[in-house]
C-alpha atoms as a PDB file:
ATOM      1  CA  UNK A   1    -278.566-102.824-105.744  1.00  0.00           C
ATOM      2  CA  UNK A   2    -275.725-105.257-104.693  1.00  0.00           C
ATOM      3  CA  UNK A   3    -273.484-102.518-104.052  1.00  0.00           C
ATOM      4  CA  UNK A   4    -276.164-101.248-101.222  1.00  0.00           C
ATOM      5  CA  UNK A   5    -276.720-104.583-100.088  1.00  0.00           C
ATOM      6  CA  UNK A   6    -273.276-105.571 -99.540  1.00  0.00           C
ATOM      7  CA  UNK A   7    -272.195-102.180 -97.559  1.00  0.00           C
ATOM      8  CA  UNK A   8    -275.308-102.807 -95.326  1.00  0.00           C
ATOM      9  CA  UNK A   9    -273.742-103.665 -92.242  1.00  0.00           C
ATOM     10  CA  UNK A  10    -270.567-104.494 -93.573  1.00  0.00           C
ATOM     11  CA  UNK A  11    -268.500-103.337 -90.307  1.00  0.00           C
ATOM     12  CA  UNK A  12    -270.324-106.262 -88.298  1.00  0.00           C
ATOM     13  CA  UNK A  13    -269.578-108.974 -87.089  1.00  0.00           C
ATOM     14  CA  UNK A  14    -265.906-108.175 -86.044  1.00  0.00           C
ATOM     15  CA  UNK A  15    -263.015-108.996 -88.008  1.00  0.00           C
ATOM     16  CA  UNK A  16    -262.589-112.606 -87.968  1.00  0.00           C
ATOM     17  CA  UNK A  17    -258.971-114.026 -87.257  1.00  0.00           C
ATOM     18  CA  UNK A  18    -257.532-114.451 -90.873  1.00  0.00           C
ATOM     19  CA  UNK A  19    -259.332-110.832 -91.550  1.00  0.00           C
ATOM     20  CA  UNK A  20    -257.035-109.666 -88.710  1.00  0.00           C
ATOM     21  CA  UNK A  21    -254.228-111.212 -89.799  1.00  0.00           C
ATOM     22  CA  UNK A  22    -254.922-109.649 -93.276  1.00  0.00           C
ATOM     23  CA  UNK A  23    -254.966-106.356 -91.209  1.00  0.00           C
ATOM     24  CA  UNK A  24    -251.848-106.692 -89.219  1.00  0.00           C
ATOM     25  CA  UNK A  25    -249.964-107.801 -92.736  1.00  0.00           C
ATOM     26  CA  UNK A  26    -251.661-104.219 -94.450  1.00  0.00           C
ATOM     27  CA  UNK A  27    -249.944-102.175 -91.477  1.00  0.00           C
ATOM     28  CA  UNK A  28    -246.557-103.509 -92.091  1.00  0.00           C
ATOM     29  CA  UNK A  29    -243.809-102.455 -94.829  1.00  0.00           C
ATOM     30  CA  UNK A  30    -244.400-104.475 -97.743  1.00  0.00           C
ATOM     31  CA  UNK A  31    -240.183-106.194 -97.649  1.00  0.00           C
ATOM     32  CA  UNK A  32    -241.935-107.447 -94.557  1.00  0.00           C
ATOM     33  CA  UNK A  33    -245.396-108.744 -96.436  1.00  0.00           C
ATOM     34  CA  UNK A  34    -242.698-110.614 -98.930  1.00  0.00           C
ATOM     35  CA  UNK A  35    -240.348-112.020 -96.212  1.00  0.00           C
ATOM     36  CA  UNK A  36    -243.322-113.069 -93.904  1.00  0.00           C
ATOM     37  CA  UNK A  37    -245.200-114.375 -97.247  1.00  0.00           C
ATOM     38  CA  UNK A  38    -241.769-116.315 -98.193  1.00  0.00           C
ATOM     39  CA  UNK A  39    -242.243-118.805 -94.742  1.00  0.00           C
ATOM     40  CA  UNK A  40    -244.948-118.627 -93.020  1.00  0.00           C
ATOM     41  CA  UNK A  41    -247.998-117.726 -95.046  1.00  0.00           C
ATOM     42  CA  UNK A  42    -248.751-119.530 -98.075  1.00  0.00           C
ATOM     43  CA  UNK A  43    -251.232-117.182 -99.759  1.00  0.00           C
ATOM     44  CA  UNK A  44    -249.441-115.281-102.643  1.00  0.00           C
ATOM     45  CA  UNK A  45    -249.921-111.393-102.450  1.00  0.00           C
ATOM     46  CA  UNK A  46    -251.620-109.679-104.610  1.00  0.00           C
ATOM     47  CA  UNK A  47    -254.462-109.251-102.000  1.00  0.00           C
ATOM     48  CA  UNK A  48    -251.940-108.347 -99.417  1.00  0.00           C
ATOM     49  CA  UNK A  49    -250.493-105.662-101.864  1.00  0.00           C
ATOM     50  CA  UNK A  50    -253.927-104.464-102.189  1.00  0.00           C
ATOM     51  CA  UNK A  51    -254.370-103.874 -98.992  1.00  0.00           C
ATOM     52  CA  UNK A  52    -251.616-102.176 -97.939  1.00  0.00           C
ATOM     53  CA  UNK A  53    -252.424 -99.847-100.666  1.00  0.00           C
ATOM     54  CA  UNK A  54    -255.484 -99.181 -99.039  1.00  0.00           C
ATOM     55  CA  UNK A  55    -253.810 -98.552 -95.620  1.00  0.00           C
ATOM     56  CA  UNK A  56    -251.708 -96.252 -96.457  1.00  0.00           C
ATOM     57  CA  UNK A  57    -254.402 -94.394 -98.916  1.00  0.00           C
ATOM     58  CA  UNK A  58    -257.203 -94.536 -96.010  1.00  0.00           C
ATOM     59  CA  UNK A  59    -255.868 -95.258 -92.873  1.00  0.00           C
ATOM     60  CA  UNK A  60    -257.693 -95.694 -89.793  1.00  0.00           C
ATOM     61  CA  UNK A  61    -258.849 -99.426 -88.386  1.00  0.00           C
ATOM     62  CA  UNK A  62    -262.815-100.135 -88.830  1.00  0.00           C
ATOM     63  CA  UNK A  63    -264.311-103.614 -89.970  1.00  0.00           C
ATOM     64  CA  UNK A  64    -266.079-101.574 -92.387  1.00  0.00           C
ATOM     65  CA  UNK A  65    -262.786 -99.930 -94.283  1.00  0.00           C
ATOM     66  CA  UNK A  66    -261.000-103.022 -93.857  1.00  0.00           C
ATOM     67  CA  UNK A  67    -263.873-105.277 -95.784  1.00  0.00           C
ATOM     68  CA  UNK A  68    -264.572-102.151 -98.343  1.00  0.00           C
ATOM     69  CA  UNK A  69    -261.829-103.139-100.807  1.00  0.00           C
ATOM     70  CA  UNK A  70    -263.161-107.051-101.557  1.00  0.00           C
ATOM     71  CA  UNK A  71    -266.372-105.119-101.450  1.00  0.00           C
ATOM     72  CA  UNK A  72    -264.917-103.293-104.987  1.00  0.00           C
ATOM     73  CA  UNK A  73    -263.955-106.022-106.166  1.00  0.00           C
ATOM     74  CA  UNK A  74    -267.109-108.016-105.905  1.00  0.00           C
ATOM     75  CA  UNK A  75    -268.885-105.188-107.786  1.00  0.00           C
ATOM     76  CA  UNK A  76    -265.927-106.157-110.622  1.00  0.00           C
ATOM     77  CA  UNK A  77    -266.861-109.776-110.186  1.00  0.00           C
ATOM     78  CA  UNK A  78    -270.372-108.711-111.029  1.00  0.00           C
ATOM     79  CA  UNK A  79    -269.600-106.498-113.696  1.00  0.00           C
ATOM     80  CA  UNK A  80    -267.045-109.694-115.208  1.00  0.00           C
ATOM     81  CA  UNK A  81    -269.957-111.999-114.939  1.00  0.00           C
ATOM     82  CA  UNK A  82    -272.042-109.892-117.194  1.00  0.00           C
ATOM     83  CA  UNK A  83    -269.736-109.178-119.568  1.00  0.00           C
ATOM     84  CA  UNK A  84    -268.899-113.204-119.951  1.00  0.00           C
ATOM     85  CA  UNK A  85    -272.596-114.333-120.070  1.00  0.00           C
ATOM     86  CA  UNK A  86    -272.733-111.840-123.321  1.00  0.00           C
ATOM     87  CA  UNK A  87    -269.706-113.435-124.102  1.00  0.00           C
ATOM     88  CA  UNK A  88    -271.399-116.577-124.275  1.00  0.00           C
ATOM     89  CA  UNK A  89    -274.161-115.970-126.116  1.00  0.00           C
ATOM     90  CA  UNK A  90    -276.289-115.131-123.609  1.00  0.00           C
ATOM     91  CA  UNK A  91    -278.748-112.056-124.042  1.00  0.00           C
ATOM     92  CA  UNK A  92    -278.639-108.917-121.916  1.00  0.00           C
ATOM     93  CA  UNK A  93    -281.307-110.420-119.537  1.00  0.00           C
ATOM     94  CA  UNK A  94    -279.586-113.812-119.498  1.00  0.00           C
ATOM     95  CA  UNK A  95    -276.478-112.388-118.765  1.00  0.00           C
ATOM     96  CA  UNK A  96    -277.583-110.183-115.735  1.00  0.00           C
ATOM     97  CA  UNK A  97    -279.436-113.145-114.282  1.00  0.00           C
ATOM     98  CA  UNK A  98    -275.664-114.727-114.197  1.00  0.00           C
ATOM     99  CA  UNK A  99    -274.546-111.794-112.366  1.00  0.00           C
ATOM    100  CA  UNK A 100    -277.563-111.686-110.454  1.00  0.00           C
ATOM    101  CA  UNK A 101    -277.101-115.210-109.223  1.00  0.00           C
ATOM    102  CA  UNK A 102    -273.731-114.801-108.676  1.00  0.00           C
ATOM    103  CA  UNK A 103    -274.579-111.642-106.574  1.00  0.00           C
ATOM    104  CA  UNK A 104    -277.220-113.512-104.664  1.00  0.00           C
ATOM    105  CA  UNK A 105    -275.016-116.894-104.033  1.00  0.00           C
ATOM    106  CA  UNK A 106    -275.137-116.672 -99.837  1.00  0.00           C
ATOM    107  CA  UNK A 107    -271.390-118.580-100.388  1.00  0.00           C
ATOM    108  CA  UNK A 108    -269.717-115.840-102.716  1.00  0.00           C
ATOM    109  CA  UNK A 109    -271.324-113.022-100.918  1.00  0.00           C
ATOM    110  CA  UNK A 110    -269.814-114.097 -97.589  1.00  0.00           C
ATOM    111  CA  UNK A 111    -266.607-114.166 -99.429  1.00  0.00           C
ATOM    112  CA  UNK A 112    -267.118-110.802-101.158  1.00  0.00           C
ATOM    113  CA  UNK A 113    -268.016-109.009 -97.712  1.00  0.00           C
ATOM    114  CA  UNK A 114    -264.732-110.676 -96.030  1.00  0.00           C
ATOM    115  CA  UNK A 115    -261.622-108.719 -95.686  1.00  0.00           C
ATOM    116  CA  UNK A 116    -259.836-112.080 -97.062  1.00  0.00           C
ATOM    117  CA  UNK A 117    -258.677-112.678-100.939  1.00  0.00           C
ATOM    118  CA  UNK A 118    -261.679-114.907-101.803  1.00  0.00           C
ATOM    119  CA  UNK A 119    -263.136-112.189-103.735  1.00  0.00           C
ATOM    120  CA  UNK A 120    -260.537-110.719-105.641  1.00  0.00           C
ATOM    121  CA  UNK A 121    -259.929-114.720-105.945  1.00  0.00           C
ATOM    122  CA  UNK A 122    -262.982-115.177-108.209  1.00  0.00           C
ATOM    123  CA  UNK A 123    -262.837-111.936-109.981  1.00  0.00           C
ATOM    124  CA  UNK A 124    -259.297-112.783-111.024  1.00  0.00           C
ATOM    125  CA  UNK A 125    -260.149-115.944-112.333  1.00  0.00           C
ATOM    126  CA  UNK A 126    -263.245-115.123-114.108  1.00  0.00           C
ATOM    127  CA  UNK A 127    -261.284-112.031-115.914  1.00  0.00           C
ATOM    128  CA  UNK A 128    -259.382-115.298-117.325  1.00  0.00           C
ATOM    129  CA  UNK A 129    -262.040-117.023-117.865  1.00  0.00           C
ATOM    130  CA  UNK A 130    -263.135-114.100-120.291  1.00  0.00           C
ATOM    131  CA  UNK A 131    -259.858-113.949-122.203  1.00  0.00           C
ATOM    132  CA  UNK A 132    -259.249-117.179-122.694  1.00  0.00           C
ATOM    133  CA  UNK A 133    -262.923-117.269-124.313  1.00  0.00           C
ATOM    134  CA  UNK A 134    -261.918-114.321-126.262  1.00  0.00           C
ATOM    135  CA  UNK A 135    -258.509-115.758-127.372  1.00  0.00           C
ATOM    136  CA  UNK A 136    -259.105-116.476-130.580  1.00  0.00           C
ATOM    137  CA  UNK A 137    -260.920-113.014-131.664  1.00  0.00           C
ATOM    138  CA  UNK A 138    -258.380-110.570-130.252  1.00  0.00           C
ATOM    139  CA  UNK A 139    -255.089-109.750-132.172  1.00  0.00           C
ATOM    140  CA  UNK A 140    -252.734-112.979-131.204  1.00  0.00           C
ATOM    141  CA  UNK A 141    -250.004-110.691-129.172  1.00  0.00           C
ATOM    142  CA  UNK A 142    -253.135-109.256-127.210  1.00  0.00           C
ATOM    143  CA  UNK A 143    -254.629-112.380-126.446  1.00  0.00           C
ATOM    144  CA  UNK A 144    -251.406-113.930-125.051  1.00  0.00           C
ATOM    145  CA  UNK A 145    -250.330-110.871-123.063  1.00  0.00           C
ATOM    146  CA  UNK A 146    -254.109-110.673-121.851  1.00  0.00           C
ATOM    147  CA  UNK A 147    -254.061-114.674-121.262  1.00  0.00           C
ATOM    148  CA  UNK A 148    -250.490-114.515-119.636  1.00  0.00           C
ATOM    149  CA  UNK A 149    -251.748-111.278-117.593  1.00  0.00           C
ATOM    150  CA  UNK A 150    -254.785-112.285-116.522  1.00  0.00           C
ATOM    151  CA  UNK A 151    -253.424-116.205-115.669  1.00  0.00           C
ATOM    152  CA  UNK A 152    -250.658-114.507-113.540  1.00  0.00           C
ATOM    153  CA  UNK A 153    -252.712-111.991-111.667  1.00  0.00           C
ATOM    154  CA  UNK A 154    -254.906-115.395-110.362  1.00  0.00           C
ATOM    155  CA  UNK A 155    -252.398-117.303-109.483  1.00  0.00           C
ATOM    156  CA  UNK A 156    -251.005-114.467-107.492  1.00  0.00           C
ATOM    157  CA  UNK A 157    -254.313-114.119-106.192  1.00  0.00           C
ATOM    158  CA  UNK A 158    -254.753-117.440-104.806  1.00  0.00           C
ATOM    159  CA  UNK A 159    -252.965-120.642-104.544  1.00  0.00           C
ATOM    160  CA  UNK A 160    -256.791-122.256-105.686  1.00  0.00           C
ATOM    161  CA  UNK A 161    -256.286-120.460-108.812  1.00  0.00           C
ATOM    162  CA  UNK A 162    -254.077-122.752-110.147  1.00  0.00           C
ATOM    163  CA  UNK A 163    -256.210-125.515-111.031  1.00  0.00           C
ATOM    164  CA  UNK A 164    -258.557-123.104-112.671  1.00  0.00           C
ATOM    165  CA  UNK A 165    -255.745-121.468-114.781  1.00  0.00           C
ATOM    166  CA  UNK A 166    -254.281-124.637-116.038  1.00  0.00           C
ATOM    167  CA  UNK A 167    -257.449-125.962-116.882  1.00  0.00           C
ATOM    168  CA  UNK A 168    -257.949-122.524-118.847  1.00  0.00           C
ATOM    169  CA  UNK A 169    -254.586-123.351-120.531  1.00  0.00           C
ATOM    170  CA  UNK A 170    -255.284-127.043-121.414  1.00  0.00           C
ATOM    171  CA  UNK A 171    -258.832-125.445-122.827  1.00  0.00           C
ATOM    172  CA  UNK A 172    -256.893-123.060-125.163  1.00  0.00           C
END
């Protein structure tokens, strides 16, 4: 149901200025993405890697094909939600009311429907929030290539991310 909700009309409005910007950076080689990402733009780039990915796997310049990929990813975040109320204890109807909220938060889906890396931002992030709660029951070199993975993929996803993943690693 999300996943229907969030494509409806997900090529309007236009692409916003940091969407653009996100665009532009997609179109360009990626020793570019680094050396622009090195002075000038202090986002780290995993999303940028993303979506140059994309580009050169779909092409073509629509709001809609440019916002599809954090669309994906919010279906992950959804799908990580779940997965981390069951984690919790929660029962299967508990745990898709989590996801549920988190799919009808006006906030998150703004972010999810944005061509920007606020999505893959909280997906990231709550993939190491479910390792870290995990840690202790997985063998102990999964759980710290998982924790290291997972706490390296969000701070590459976002500079945010940081005080999340340190709090994670005071936590464990």
């Amino acid at each position: 149901g999300f996943f229907a909700l969030w494509n409806w009309d997900l090529g309007y409005p236009p692409l916003s200025s940091d969407e653009s910007f996100v665009a532009i950076m997609a179109e360009k080689p990626v020793s570019y993405l680094f050396q622009r990402l090195n002075y000038d733009e202090p986002h780290p780039p995993i999303y940028y890697l993303i979506r140059r990915g994309w580009r050169l796997l779909i092409g073509g310049h629509h709001e809609f094909v440019d916002r599809y990929p954090s669309l994906l990813i919010g279906m992950l975040l959804l799908s990580l939600t779940y997965r981390l109320g069951r984690d919790l204890g929660l029962g299967p109807w508990g745990a898709a009311a989590a996801a549920i909220a988190v799919g009808l938060n006006p906030e998150i889906t703004v972010h999810i429907r944005e061509a920007r890396m606020y999505g893959p931002m909280l997906a990231t992030l709550t993939a190491a929030a479910l390792v870290a709660w995990r840690f202790e029951r997985l063998p102990r070199r999964t759980a710290i290539l998982l924790a290291a993975g997972t706490g390296l993929l969000a701070l590459l996803t976002h500079y945010f991310n940081g005080l999340f993943v340190v709090a994670l690693g005071l936590w464990g």
